[in-house]
C-alpha atoms as a PDB file:
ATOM      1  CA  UNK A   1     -82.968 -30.820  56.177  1.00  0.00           C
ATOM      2  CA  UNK A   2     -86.185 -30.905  53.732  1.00  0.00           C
ATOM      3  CA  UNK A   3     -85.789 -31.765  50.623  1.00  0.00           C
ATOM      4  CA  UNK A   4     -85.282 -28.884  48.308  1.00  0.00           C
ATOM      5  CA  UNK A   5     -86.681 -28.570  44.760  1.00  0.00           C
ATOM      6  CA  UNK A   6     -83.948 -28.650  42.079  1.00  0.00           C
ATOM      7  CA  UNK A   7     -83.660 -24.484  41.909  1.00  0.00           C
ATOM      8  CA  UNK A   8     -83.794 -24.249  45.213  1.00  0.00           C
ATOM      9  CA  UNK A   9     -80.735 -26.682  45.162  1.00  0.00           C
ATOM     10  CA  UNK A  10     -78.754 -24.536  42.884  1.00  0.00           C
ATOM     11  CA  UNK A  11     -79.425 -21.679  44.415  1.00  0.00           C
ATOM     12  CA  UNK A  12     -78.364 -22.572  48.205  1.00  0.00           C
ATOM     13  CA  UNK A  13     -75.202 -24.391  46.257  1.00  0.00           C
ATOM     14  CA  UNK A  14     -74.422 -20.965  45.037  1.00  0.00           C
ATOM     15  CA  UNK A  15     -75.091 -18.871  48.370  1.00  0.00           C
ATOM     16  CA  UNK A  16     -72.915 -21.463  50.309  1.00  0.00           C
ATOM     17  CA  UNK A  17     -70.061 -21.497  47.938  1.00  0.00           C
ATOM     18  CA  UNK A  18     -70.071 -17.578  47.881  1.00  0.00           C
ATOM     19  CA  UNK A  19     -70.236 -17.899  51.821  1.00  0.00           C
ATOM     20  CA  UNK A  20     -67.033 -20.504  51.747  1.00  0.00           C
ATOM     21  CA  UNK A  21     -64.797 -17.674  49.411  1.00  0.00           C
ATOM     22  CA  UNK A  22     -65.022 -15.173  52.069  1.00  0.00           C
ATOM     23  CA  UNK A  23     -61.799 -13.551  52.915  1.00  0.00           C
ATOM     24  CA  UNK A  24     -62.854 -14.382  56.425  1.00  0.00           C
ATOM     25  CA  UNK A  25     -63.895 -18.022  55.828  1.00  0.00           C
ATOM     26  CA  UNK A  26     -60.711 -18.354  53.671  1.00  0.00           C
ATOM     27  CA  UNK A  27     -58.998 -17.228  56.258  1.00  0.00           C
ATOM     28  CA  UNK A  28     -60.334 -19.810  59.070  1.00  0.00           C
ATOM     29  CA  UNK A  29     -60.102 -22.527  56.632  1.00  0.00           C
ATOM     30  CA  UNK A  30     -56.073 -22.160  55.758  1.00  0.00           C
ATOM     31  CA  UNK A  31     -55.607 -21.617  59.484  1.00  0.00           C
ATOM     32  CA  UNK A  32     -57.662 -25.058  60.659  1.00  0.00           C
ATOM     33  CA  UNK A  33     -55.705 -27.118  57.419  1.00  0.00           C
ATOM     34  CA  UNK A  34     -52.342 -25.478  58.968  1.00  0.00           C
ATOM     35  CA  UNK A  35     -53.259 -26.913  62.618  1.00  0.00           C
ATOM     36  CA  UNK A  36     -54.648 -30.032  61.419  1.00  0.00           C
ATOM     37  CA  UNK A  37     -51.558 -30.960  59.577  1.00  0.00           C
ATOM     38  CA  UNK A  38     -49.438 -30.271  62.807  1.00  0.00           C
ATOM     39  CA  UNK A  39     -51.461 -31.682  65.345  1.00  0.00           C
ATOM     40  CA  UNK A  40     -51.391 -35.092  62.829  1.00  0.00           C
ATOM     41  CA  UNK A  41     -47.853 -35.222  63.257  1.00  0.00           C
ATOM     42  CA  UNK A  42     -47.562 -34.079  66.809  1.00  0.00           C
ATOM     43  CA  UNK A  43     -50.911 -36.953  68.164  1.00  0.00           C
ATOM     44  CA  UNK A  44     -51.624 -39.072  64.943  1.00  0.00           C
ATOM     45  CA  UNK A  45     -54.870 -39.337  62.301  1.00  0.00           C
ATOM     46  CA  UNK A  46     -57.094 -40.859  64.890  1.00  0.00           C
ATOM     47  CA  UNK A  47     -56.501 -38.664  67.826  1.00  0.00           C
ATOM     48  CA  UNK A  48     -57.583 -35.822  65.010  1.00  0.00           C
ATOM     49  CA  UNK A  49     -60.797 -38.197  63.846  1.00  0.00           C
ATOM     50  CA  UNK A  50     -64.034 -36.432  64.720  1.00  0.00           C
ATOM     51  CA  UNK A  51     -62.597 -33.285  65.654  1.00  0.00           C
ATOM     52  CA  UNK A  52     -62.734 -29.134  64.156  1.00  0.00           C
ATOM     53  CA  UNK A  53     -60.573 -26.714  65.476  1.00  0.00           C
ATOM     54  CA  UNK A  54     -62.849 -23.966  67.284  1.00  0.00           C
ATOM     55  CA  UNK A  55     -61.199 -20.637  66.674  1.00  0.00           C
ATOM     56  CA  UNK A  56     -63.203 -18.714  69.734  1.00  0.00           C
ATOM     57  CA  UNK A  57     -61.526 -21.596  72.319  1.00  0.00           C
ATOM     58  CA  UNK A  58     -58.257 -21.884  70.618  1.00  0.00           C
ATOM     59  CA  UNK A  59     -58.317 -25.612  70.769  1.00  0.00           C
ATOM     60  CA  UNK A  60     -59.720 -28.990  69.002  1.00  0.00           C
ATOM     61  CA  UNK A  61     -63.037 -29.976  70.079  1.00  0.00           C
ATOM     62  CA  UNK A  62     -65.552 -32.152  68.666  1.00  0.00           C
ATOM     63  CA  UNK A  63     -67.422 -31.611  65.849  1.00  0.00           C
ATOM     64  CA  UNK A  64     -70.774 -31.761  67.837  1.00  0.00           C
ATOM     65  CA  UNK A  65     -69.383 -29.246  70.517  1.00  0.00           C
ATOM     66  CA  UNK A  66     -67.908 -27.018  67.982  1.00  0.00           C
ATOM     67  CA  UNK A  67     -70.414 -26.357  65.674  1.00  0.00           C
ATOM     68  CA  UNK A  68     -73.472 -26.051  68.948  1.00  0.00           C
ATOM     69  CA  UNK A  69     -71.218 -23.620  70.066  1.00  0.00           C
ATOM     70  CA  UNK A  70     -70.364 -26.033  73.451  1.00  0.00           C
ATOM     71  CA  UNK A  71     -73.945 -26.233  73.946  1.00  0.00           C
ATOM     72  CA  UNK A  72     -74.665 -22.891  74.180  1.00  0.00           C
ATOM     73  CA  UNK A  73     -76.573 -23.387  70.872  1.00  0.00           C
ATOM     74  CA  UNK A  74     -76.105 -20.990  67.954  1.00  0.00           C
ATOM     75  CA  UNK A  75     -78.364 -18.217  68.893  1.00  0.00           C
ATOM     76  CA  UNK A  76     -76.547 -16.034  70.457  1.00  0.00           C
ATOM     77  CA  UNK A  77     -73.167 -17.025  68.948  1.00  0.00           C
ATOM     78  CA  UNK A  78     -70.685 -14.267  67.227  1.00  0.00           C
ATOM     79  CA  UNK A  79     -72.704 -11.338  69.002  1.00  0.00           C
ATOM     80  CA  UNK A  80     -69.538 -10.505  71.219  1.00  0.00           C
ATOM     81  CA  UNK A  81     -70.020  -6.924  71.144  1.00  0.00           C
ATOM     82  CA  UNK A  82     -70.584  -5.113  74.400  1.00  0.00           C
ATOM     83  CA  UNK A  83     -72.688  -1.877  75.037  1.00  0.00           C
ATOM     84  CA  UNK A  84     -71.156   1.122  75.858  1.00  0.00           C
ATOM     85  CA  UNK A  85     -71.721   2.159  79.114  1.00  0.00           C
ATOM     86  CA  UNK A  86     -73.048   6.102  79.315  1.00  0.00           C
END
């Protein structure tokens, strides 16, 4: 990431924490800190090491493959909408 004049900082600090308070992002964060504390208990810390829970796959994955959407890339990701058909 380039380096970001001190404003600039601020500002993106800002944007990202409004973007974490989401009721959506709330949501999806409760949800992965509910899993993650079961599946500690059910494999251990270490299995969990390294590892998000995707919500689209329903499953843990690693952080690499989660957040490249299973390298798909990000491009197209979260445009699941299909056209109507006339």
């Amino acid at each position: 990431m380039p380096y970001l004049s001190p404003q600039a900082k601020r500002d993106k600090a800002k944007r990202d924490l409004a973007a974490a308070k989401t009721p959506a992002r709330r949501k999806k964060k409760a949800d992965n800190q509910r899993k993650r504390r079961v599946a500690a208990k059910k494999y251990g810390l270490s299995w969990l090491k390294g590892k998000d829970y995707d919500h689209d796959d329903k499953r843990f994955e690693s952080v690499k493959a989660n957040r490249g959407n299973d390298g798909n890339g990000t491009k197209k990701e979260g445009k699941k909408t299909k056209r109507k058909k006339k």
